[in-house]
N, C-alpha and C. Protein backbone atom coordinates (compact mmCIF):
# COMPACT_ATOMS: atom_id res chain seq x y z
N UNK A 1 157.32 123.28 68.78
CA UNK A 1 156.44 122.30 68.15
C UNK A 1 155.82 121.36 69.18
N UNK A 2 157.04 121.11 70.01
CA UNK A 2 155.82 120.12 71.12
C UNK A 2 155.29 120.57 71.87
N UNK A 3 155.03 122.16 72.43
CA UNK A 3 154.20 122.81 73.30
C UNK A 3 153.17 122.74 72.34
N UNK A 4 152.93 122.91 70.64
CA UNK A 4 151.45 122.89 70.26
C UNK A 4 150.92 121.68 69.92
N UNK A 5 151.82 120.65 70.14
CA UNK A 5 151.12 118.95 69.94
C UNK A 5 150.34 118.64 71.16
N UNK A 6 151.01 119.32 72.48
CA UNK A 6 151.02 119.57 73.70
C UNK A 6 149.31 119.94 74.02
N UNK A 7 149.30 121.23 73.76
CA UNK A 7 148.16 122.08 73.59
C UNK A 7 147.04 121.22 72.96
N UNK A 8 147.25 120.73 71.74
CA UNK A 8 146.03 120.15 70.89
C UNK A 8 145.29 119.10 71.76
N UNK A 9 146.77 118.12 71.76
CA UNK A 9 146.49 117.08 72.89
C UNK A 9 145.50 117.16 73.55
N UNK A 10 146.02 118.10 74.89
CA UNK A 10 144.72 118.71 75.77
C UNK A 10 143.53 119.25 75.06
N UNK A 11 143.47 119.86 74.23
CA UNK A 11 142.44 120.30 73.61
C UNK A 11 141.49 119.12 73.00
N UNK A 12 141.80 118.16 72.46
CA UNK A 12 141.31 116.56 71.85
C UNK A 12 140.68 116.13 73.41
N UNK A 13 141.28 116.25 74.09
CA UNK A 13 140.90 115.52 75.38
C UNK A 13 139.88 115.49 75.89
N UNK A 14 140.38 117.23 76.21
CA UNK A 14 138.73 118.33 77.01
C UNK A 14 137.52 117.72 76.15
N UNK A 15 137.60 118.00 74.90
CA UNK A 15 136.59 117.73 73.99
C UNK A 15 136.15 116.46 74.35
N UNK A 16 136.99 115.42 73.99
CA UNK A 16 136.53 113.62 74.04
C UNK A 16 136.14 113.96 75.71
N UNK A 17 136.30 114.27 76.72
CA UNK A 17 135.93 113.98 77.47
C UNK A 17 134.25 115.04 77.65
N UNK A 18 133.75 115.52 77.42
CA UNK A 18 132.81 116.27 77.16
C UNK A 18 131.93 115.45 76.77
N UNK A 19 132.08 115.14 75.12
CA UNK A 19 131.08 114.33 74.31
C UNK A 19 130.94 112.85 74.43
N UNK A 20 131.96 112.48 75.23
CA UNK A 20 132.09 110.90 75.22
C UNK A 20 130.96 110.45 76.16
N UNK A 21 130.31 110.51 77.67
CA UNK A 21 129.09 110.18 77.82
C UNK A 21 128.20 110.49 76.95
N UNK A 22 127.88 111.53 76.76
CA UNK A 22 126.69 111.57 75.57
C UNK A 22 126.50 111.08 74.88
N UNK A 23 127.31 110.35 74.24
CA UNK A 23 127.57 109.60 72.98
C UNK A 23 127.66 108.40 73.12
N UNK A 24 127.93 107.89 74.66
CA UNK A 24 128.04 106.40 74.39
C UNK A 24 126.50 106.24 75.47
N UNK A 25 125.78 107.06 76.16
CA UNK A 25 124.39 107.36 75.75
C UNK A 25 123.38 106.98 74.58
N UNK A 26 123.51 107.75 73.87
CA UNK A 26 123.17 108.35 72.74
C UNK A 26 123.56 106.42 72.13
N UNK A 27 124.31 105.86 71.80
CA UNK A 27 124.42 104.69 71.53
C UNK A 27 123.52 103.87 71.92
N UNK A 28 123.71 103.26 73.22
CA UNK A 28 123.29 102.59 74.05
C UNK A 28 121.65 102.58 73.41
N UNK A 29 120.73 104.00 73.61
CA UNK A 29 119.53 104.26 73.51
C UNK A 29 119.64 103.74 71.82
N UNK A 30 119.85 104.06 71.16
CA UNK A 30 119.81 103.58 69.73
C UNK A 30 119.87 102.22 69.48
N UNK A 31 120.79 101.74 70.03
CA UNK A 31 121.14 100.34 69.67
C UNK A 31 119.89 99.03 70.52
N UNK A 32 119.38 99.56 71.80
CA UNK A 32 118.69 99.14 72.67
C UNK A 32 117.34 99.45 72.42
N UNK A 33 116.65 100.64 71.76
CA UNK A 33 115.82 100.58 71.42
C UNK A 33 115.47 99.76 69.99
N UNK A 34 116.61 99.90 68.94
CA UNK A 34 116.28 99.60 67.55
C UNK A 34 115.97 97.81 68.05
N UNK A 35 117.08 97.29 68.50
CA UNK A 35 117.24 95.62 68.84
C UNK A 35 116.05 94.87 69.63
N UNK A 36 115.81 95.64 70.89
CA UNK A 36 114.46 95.44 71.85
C UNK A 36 113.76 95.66 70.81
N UNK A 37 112.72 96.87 69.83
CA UNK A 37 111.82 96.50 69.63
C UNK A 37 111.58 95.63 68.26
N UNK A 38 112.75 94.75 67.57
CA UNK A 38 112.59 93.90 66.71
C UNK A 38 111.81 92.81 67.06
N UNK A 39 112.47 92.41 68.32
CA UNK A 39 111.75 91.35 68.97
C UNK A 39 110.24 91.25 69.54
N UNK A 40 109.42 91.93 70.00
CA UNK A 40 107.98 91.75 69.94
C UNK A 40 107.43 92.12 68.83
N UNK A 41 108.25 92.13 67.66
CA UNK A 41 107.61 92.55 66.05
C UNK A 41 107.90 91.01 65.31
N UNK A 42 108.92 90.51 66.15
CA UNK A 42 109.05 89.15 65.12
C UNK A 42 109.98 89.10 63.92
N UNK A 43 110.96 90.24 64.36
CA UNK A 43 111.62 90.66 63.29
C UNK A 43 112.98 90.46 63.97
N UNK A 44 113.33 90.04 64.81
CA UNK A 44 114.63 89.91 65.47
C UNK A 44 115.32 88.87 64.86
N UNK A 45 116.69 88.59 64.37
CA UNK A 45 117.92 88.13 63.80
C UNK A 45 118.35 87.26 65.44
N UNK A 46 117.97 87.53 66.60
CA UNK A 46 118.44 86.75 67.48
C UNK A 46 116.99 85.81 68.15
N UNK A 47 116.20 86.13 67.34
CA UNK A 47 115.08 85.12 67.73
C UNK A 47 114.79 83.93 67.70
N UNK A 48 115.48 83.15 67.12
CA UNK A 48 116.03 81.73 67.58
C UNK A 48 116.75 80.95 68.73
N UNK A 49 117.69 82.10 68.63
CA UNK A 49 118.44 81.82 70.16
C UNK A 49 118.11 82.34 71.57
N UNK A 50 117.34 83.10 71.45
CA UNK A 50 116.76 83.83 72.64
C UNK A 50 115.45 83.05 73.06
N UNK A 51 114.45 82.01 72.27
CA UNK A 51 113.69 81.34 72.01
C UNK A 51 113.96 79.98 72.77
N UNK A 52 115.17 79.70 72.18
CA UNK A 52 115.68 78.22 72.92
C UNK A 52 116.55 78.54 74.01
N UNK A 53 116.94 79.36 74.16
CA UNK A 53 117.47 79.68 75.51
C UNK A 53 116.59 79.57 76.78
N UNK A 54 115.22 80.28 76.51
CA UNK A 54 114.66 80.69 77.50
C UNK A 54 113.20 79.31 77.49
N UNK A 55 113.52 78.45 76.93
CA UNK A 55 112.77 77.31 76.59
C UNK A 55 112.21 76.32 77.82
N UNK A 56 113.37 76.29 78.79
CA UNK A 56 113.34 76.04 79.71
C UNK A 56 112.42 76.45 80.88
N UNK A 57 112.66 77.73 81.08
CA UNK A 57 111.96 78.43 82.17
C UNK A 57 110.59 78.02 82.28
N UNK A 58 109.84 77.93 83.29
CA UNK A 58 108.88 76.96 84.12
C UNK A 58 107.67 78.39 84.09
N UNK A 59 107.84 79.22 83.66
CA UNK A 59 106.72 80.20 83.25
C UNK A 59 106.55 81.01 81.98
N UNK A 60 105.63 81.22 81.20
CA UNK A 60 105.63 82.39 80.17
C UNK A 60 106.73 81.24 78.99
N UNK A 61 105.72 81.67 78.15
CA UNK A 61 105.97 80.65 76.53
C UNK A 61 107.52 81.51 76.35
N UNK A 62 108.41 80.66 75.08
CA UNK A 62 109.53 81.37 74.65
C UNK A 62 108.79 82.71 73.79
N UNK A 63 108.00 82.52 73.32
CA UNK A 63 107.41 83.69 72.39
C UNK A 63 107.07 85.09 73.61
N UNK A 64 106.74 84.80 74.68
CA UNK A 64 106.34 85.74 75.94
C UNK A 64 107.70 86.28 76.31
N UNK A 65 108.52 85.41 76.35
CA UNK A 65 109.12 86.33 76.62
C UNK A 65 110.43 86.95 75.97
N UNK A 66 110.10 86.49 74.67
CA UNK A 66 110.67 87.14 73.33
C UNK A 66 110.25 88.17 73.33
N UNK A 67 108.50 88.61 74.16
CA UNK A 67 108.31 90.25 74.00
C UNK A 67 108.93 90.46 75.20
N UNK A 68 108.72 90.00 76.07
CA UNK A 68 108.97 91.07 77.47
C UNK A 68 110.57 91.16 77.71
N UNK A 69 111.42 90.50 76.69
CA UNK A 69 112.66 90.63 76.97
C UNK A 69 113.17 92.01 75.71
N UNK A 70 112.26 92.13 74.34
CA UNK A 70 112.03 93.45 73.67
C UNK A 70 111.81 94.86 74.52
N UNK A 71 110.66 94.39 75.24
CA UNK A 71 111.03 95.59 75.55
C UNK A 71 111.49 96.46 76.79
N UNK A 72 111.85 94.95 77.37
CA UNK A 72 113.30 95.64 78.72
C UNK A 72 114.07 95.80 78.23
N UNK A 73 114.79 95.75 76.83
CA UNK A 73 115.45 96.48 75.82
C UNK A 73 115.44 98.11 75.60
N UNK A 74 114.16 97.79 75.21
CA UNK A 74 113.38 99.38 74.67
C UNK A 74 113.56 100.19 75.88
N UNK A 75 113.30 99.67 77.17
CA UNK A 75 113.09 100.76 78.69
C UNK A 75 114.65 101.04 78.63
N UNK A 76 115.25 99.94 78.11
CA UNK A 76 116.74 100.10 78.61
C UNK A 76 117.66 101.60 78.06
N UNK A 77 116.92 101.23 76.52
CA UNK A 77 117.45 102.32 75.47
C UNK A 77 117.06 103.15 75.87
N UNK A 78 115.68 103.70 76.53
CA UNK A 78 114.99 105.46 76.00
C UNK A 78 115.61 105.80 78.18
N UNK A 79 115.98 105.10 78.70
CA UNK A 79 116.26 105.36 80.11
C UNK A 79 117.96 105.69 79.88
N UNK A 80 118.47 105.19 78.80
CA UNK A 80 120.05 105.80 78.57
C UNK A 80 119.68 107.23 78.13
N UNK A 81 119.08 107.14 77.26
CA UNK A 81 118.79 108.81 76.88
C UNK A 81 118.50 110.11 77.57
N UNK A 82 118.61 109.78 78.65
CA UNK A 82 118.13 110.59 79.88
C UNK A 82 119.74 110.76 80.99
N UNK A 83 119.80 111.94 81.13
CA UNK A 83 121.46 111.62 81.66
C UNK A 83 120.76 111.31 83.65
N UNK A 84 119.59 111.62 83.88
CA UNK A 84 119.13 111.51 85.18
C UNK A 84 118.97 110.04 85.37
N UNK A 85 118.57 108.85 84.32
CA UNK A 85 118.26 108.09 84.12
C UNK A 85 119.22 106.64 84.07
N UNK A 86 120.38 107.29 84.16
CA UNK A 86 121.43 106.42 83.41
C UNK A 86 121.85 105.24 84.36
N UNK A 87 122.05 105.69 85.70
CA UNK A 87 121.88 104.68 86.62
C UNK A 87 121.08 103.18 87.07
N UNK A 88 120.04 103.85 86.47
CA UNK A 88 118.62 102.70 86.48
C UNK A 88 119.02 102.02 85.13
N UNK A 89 119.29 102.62 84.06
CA UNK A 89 119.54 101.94 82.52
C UNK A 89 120.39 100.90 82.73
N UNK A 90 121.54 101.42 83.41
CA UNK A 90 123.28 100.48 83.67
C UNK A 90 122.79 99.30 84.51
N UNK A 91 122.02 99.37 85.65
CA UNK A 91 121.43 98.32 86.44
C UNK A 91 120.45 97.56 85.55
N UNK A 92 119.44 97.50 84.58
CA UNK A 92 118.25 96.95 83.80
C UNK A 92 119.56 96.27 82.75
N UNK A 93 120.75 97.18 82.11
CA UNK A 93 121.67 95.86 81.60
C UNK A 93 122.22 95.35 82.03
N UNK A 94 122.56 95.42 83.17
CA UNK A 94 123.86 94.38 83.37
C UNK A 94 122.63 93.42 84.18
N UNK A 95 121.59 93.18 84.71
CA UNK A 95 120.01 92.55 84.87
C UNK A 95 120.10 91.55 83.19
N UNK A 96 120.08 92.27 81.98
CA UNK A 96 120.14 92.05 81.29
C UNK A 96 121.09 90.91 80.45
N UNK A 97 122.30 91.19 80.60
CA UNK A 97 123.27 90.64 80.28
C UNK A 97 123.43 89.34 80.90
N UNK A 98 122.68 89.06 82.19
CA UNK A 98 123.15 87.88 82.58
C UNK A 98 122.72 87.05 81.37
N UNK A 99 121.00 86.86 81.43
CA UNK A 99 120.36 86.49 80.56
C UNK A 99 120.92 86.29 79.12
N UNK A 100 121.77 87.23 78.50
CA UNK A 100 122.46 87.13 77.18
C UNK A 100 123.84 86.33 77.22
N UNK A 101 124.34 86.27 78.30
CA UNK A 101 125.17 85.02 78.50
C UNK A 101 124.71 83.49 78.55
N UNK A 102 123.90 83.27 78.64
CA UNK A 102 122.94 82.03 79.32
C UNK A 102 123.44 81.29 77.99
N UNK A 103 123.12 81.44 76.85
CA UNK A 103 123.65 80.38 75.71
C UNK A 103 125.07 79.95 75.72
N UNK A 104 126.27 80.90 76.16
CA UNK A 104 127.25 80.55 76.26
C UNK A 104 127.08 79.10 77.27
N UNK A 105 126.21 78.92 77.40
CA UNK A 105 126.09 77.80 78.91
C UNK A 105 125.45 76.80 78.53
N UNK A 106 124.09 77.20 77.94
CA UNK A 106 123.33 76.04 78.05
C UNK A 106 123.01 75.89 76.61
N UNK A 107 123.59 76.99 75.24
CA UNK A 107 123.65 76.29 74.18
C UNK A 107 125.23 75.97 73.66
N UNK A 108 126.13 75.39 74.09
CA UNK A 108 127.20 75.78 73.34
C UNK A 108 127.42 75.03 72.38
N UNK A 109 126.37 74.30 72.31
CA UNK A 109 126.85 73.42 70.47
C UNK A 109 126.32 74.69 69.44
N UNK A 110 125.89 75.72 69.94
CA UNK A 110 125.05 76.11 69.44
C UNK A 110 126.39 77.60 69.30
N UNK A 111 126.48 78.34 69.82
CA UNK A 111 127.52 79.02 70.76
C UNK A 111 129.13 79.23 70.17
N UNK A 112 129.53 77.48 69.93
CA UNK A 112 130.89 76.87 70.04
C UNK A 112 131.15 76.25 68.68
N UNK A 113 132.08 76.28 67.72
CA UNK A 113 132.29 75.24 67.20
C UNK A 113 132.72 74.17 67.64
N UNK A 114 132.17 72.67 67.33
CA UNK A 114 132.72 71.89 67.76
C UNK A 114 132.88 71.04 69.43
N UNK A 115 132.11 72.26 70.15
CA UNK A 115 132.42 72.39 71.75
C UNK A 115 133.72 73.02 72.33
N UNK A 116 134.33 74.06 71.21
CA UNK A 116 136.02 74.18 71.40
C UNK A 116 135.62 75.93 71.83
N UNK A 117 135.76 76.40 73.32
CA UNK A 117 135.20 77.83 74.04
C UNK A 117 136.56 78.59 73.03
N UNK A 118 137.38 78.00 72.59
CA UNK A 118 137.83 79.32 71.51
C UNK A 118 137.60 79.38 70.13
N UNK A 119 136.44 78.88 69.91
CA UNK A 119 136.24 78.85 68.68
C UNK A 119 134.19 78.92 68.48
N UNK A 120 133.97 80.75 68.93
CA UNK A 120 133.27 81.06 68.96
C UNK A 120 132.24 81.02 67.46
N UNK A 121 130.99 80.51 67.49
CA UNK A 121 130.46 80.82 66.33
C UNK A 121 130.28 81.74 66.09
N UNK A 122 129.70 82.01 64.68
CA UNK A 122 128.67 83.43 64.56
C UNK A 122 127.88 84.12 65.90
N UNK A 123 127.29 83.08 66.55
CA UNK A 123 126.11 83.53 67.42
C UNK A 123 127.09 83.88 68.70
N UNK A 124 128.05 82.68 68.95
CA UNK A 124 128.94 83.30 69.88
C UNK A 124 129.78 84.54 69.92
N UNK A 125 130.20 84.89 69.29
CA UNK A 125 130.60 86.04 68.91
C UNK A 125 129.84 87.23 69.25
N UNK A 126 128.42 87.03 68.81
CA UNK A 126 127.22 88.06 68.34
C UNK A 126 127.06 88.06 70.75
N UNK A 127 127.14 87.31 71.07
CA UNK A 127 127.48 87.37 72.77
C UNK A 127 128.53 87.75 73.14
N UNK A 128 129.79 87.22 72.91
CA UNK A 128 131.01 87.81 73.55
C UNK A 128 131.24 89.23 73.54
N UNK A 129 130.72 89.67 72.22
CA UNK A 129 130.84 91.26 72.01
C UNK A 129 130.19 92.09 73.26
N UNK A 130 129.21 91.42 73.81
CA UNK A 130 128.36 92.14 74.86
C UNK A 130 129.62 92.34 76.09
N UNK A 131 130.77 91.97 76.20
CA UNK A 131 132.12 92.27 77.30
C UNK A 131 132.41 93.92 77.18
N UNK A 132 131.71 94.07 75.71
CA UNK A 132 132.87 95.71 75.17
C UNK A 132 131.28 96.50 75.98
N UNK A 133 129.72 95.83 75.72
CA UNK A 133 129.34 96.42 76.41
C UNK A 133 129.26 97.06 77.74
N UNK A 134 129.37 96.21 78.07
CA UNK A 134 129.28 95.64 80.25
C UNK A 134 130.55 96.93 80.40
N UNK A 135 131.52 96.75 79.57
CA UNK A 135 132.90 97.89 79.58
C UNK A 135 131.98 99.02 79.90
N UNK A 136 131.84 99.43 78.73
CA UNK A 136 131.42 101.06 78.19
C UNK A 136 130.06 101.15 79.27
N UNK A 137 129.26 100.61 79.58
CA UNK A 137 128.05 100.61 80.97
C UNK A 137 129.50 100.73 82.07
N UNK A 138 129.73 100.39 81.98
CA UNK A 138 131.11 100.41 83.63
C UNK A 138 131.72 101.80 83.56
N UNK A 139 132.09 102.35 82.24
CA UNK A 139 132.34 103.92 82.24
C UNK A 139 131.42 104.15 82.06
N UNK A 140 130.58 104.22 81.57
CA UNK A 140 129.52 105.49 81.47
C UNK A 140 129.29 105.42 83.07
N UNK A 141 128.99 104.52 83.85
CA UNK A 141 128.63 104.72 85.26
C UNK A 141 129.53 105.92 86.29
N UNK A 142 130.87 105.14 85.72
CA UNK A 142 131.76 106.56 86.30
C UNK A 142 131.64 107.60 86.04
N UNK A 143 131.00 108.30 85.11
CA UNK A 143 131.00 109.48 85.18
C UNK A 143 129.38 109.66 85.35
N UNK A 144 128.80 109.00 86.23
CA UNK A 144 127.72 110.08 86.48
C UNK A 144 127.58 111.10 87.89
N UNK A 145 128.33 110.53 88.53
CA UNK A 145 128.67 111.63 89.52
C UNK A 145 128.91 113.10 88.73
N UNK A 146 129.89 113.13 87.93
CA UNK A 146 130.60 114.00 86.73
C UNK A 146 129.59 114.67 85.97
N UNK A 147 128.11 114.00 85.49
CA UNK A 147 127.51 114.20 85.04
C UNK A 147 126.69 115.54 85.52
N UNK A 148 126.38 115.28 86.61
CA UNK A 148 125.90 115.69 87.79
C UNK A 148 126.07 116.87 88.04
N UNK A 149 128.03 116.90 88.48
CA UNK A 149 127.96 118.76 89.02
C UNK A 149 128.06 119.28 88.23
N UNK A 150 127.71 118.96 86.50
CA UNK A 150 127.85 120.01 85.22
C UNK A 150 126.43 120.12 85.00
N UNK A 151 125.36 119.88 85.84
CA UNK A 151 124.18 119.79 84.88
C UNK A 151 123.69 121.12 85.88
């Protein structure tokens, strides 16, 4: 019995390890294209905060670059979809991500309940989650060498 739990095991593995870039690919491009192009449509759920975040900056209205931050989104997504591509994608987010941290900083009433860093709001939250990203960009990177001598 435990040589075929044994067997499966490996067999679950081979597999997850096969489909698992592709798929967290295949994510990335979905999630990066759908989100990027809400935002130069005016349809983005984070367009408030991405608005006053970038309020500051000494060039290009918050609305400017509510688009141009859409669709370094969009390049981000359709450049995951490409397994040749994936390198340039992982570099344009984590480029990316700084920028999506920036409220943790300079909005945290906004960010924070209360001003208390463990007691993330809605919006904070809707940021912290971006850690599981930066993760899964950190593997997918490892295996593109991997990618490589199978293609």
């Amino acid at each position: 019995m435990n040589k075929i739990l044994t067997k499966l095991d490996k067999t679950i593995i081979a597999k997850m390890r096969r489909i698992s870039a592709p798929t967290i690919r295949f994510s990335f491009g979905v999630i990066f294209i759908w989100f990027g192009i809400l935002k130069p449509l005016r349809y983005s759920a984070a367009e408030g905060l991405l608005k006053a975040t970038v309020e500051w900056l000494p060039f290009g209205s918050p609305n400017n670059w509510l688009t141009v931050i859409g669709w370094w989104e969009v390049a981000i997504g359709v450049l995951f979809l490409f397994p040749k591509t994936t390198r340039i994608a992982i570099l344009l987010l984590l480029l990316q991500m700084v920028g999506t941290f920036m409220p943790l900083v300079f909005l945290s009433e906004v960010t924070f309940q209360s001003g208390n860093v463990l007691l993330p709001t809605m919006e904070g939250q809707y940021i912290i989650k971006n850690l599981m990203i930066i993760s899964a960009a950190l593997v997918l990177g490892g295996t593109v060498a991997r990618m490589r001598k199978t293609e």
